[in-house]
Protein backbone atom coordinates (compact mmCIF):
# COMPACT_ATOMS: atom_id res chain seq x y z
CA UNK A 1 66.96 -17.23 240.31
CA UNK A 2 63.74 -15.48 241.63
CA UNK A 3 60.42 -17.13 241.56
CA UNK A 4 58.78 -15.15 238.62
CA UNK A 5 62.10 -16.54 236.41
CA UNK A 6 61.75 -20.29 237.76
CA UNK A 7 57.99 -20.28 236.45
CA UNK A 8 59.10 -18.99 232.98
CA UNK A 9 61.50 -21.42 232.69
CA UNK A 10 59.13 -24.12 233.82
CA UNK A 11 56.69 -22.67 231.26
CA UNK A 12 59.41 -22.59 228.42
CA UNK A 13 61.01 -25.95 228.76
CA UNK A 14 57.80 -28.37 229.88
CA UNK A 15 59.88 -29.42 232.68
CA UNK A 16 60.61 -28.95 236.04
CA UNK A 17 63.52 -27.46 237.75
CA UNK A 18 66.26 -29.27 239.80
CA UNK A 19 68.84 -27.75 240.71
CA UNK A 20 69.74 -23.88 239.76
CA UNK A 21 73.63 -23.09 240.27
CA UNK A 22 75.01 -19.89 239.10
CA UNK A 23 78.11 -19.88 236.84
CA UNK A 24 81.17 -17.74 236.34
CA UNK A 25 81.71 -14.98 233.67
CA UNK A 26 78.33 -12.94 234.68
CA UNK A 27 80.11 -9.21 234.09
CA UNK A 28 76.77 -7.99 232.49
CA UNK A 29 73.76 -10.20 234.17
CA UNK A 30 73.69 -13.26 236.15
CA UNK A 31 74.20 -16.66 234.58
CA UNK A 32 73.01 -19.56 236.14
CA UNK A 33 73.06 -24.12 235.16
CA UNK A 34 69.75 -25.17 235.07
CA UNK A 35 69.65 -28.82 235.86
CA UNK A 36 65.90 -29.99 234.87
CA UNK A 37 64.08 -32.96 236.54
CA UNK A 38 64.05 -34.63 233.20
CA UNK A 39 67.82 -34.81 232.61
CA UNK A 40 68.65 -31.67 230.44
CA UNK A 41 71.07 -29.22 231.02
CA UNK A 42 70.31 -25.70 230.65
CA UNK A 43 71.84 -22.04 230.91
CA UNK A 44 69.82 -19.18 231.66
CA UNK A 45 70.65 -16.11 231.06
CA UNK A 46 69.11 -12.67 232.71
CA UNK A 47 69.80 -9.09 233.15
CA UNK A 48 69.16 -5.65 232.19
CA UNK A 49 71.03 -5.62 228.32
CA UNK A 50 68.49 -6.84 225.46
CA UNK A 51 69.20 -10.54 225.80
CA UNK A 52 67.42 -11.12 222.19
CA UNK A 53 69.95 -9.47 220.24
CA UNK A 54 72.41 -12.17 221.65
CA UNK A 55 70.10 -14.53 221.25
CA UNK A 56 69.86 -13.30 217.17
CA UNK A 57 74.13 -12.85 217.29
CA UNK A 58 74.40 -16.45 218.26
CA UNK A 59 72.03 -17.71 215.65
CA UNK A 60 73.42 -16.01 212.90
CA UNK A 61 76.81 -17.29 214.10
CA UNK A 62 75.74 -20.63 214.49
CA UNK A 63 74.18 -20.31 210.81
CA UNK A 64 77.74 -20.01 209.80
CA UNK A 65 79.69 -22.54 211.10
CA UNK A 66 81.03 -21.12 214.33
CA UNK A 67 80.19 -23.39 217.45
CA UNK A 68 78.15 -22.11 219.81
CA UNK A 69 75.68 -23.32 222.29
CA UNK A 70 71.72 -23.14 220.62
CA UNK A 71 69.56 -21.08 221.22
CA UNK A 72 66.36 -22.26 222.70
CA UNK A 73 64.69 -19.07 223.68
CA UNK A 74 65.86 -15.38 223.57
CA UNK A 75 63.60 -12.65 225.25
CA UNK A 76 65.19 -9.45 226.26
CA UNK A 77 65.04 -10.59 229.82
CA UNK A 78 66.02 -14.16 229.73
CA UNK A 79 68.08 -16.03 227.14
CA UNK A 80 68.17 -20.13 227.37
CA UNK A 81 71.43 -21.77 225.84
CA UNK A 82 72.40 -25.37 225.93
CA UNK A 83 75.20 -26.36 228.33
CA UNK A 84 78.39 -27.43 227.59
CA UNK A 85 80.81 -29.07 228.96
CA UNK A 86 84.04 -27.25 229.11
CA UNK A 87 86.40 -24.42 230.64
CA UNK A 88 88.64 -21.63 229.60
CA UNK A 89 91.73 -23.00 228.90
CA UNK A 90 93.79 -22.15 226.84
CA UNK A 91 96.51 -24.46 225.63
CA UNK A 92 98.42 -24.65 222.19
CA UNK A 93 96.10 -26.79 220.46
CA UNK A 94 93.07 -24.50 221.25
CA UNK A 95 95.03 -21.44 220.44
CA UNK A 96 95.43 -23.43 216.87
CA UNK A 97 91.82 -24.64 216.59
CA UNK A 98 90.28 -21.24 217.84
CA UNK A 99 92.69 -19.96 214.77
CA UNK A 100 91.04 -22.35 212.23
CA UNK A 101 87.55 -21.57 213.46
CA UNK A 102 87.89 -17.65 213.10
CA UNK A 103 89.77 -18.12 209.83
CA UNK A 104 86.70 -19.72 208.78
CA UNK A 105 84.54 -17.31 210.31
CA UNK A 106 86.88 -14.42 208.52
CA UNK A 107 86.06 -15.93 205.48
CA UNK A 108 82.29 -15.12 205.20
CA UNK A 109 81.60 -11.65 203.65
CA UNK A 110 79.37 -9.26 203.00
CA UNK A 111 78.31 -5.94 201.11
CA UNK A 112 79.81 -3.86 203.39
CA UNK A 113 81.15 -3.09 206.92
CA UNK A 114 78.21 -3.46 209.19
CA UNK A 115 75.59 -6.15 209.98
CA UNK A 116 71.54 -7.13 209.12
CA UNK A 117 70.73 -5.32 212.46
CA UNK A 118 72.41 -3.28 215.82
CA UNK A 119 74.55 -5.11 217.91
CA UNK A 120 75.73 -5.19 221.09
CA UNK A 121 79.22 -5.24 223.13
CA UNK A 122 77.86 -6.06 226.71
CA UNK A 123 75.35 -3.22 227.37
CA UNK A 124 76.94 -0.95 224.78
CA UNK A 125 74.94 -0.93 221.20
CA UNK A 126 76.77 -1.64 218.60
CA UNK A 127 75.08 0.59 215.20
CA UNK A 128 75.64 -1.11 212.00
CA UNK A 129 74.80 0.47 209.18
CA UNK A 130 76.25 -0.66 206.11
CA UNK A 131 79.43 1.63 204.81
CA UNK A 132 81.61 1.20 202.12
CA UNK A 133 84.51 2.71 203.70
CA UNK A 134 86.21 0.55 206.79
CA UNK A 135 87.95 4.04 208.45
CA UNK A 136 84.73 5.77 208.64
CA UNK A 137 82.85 2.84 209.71
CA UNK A 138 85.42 2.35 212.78
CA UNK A 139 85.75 5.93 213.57
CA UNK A 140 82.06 7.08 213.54
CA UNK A 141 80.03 4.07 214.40
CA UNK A 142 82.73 2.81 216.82
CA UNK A 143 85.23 4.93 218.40
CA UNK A 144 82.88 8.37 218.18
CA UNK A 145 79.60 5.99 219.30
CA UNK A 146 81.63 5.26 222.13
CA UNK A 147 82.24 8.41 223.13
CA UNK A 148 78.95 9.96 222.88
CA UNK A 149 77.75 7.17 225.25
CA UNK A 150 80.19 8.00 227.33
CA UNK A 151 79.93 11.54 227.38
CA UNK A 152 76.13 11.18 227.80
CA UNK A 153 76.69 8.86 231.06
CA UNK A 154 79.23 11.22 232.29
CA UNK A 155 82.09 8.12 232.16
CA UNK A 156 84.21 9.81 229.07
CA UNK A 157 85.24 13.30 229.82
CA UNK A 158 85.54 16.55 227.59
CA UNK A 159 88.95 16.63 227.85
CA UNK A 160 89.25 12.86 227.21
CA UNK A 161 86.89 13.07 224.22
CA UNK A 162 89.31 15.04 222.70
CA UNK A 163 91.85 13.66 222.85
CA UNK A 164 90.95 10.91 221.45
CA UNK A 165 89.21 12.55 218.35
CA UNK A 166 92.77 14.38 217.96
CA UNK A 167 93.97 11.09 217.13
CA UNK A 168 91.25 10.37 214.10
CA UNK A 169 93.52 11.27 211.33
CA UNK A 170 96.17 9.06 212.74
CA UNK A 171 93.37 6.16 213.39
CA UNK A 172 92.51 6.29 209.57
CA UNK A 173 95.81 7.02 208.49
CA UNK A 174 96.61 3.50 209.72
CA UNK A 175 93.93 1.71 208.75
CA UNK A 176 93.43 3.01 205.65
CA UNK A 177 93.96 -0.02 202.96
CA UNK A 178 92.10 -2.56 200.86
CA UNK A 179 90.45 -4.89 202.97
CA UNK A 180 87.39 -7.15 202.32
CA UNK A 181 84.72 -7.76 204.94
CA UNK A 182 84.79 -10.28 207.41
CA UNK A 183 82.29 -11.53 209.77
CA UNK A 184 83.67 -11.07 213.35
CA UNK A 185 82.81 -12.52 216.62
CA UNK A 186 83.85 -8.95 218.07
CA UNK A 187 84.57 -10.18 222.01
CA UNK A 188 87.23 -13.57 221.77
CA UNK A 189 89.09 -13.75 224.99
CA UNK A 190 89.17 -16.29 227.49
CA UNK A 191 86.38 -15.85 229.13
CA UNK A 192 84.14 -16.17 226.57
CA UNK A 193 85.78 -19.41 225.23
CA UNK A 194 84.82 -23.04 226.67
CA UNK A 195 87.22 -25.60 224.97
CA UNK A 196 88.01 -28.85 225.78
CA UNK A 197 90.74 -31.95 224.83
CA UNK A 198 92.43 -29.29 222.72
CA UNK A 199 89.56 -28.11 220.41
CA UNK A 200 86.92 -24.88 220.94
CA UNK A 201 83.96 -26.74 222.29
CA UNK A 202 82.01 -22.80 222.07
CA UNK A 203 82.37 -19.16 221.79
CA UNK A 204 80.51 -17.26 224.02
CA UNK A 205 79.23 -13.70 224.04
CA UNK A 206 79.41 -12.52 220.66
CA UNK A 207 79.47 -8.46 219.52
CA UNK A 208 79.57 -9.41 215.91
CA UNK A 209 79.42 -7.69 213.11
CA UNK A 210 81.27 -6.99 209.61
CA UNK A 211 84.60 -5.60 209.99
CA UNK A 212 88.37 -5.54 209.24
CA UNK A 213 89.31 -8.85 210.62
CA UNK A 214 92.29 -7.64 211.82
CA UNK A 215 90.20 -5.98 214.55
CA UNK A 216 89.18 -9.81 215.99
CA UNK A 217 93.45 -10.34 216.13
CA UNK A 218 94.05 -7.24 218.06
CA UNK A 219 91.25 -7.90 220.31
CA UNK A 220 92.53 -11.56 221.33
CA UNK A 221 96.76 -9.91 221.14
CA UNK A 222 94.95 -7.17 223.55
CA UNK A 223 93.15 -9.50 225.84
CA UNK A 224 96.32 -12.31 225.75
CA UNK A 225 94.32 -14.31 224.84
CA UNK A 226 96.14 -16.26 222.48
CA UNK A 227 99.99 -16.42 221.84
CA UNK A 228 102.32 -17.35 219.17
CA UNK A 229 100.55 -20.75 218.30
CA UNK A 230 97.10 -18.64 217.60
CA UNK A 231 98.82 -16.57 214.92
CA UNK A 232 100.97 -18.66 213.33
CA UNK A 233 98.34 -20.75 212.70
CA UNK A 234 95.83 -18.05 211.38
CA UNK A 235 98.85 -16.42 209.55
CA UNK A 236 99.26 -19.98 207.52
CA UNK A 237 95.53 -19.85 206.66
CA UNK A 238 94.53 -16.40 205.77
CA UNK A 239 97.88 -14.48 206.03
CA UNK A 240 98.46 -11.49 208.53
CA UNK A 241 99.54 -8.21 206.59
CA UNK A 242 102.92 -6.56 207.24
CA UNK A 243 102.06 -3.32 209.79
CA UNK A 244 99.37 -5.12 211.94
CA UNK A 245 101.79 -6.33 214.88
CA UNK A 246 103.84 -2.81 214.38
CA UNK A 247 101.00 -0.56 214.04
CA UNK A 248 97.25 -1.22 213.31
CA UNK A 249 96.90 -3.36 216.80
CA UNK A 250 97.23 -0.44 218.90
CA UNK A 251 95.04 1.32 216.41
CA UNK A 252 92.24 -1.65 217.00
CA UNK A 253 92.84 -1.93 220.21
CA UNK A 254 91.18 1.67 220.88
CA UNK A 255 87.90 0.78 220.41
CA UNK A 256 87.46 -2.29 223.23
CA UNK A 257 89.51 0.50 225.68
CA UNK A 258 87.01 2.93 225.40
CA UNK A 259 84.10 0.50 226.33
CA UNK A 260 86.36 -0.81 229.30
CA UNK A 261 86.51 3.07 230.41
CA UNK A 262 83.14 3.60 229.49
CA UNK A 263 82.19 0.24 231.94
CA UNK A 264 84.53 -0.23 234.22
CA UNK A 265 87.19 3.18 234.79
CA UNK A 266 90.04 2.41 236.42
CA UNK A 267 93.30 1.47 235.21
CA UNK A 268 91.77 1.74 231.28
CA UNK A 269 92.49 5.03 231.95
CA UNK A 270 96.14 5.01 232.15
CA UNK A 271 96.06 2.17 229.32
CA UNK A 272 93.48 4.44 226.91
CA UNK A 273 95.98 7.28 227.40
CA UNK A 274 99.42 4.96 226.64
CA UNK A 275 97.89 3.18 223.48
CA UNK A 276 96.69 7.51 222.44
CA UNK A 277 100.66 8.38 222.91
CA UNK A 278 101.54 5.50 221.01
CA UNK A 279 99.13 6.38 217.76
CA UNK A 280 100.43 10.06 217.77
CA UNK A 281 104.41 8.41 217.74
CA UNK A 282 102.55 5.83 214.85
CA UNK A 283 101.07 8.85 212.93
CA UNK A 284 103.19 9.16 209.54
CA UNK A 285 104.85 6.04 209.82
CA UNK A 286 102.41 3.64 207.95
């Protein structure tokens, strides 16, 4: 932590600083444990994404029900969270109590598929407008926003690009069905999960927004996250429809592979271009 970020901290909290240790799980900014002279525990947050609409993300989480560490200042350079005791993981028990959490959190709705305001996925925006219909609301403001980000950064090719807006029809083909909107925490895997003595103690690093749930389930199946216990569990509470595990997982898991692309390259590549095979073999099945 530089100077110029100790002072504003100093300045923020009315206290001064201890000890300043930096923490895992810092993909996009740095992420340090503030221990103050006075005895609290703090997390500071900085880097180059908008750390206020986080900040807003966690609020409006917190506002409904889902724990996560408070707020106590969001600025677009440097976000201030409580700190909690806890790691990532992830046994049976918090596969079932992470289940009853985002059940819960499924179960708020809204007018439409979107959010109050943009979003983010790490340094990716997130637009939300609000749209009746879930298939163009995933295709346009996710999987095409995606690639127009890309493009424009030069990480998402042409010849990529269209491939994957051959497989549209397929994409809302699949998806395609009555579904009710639920508020997602858009980004549950391991990382961003601190749990302890079997429970979720708090979810970290939200990309929420109002969405097909199923999209949160294909995200943590995806990730492997979570295993049998997780969806039993959330399959007792809110059900899990018949095609999800067959077909619309690969379908949702689309979206998070063309961020990792976008971010990171690599060996998304090779995955982005399996999961793209396996929609065209999925098209005219469901």
């Amino acid at each position: 932590m530089d100077g110029t970020t100790r002072n504003r901290v100093r300045s923020i909290v009315d206290a001064e600083i201890d000890i300043v240790r930096e923490l895992e799980g810092g993909m996009i900014g740095v992420v340090e444990r503030v221990d103050l002279a006075d005895g609290r525990t703090l997390v500071a947050k900085t880097g180059e994404t908008p750390l206020s609409v986080e900040g807003r993300m966690l609020s409006y989480l917190c506002d409904r029900g889902l724990p996560v560490p408070d707020v106590h200042h969001a600025s677009d350079e440097l976000m201030l969270l409580d700190y909690l005791e806890g790691d990532s993981r992830v046994s049976p028990s918090v596969e079932r109590d992470a289940a009853e959490r985002l059940a819960a959190l499924h179960d708020h709705t809204a007018r439409g598929f979107g959010f109050p305001f943009d979003t983010l996925t790490g340094p990716v925006e997130q637009p939300n407008p609000w749209t009746d219909d879930w298939a163009d609301f995933y295709i346009e403001h996710r999987l095409r926003r995606v690639l127009e980000v890309g493009g424009e950064a030069g990480t998402i090719d042409d010849c990529l690009a269209a491939r994957v807006e051959e497989a549209f029809d397929a994409v809302a083909a699949a998806i395609e069905r009555a579904v009710e909107p639920g508020l997602i925490h858009g980004d549950v895997w391991r990382t961003n999960l601190l749990a302890s003595d079997g429970r979720v103690v708090a979810f970290l690093d939200p990309a929420c927004y109002y969405a097909d749930p199923e999209i949160e389930l294909a995200y943590a199946d995806w990730t492997g996250t979570f295993g049998e216990a997780f969806f039993d569990r959330y399959d007792e509470l809110r059900g899990i429809a018949p095609g999800f595990f067959e077909h619309r997982r690969f379908v949702y898991r689309l979206y998070p592979l063309l961020v990792h692309v976008h971010l990171f390259g690599g060996s998304y590549q090779s995955e982005l271009g399996e999961t793209l095979q396996r929609i065209r073999e999925l098209d005219g099945q469901t």
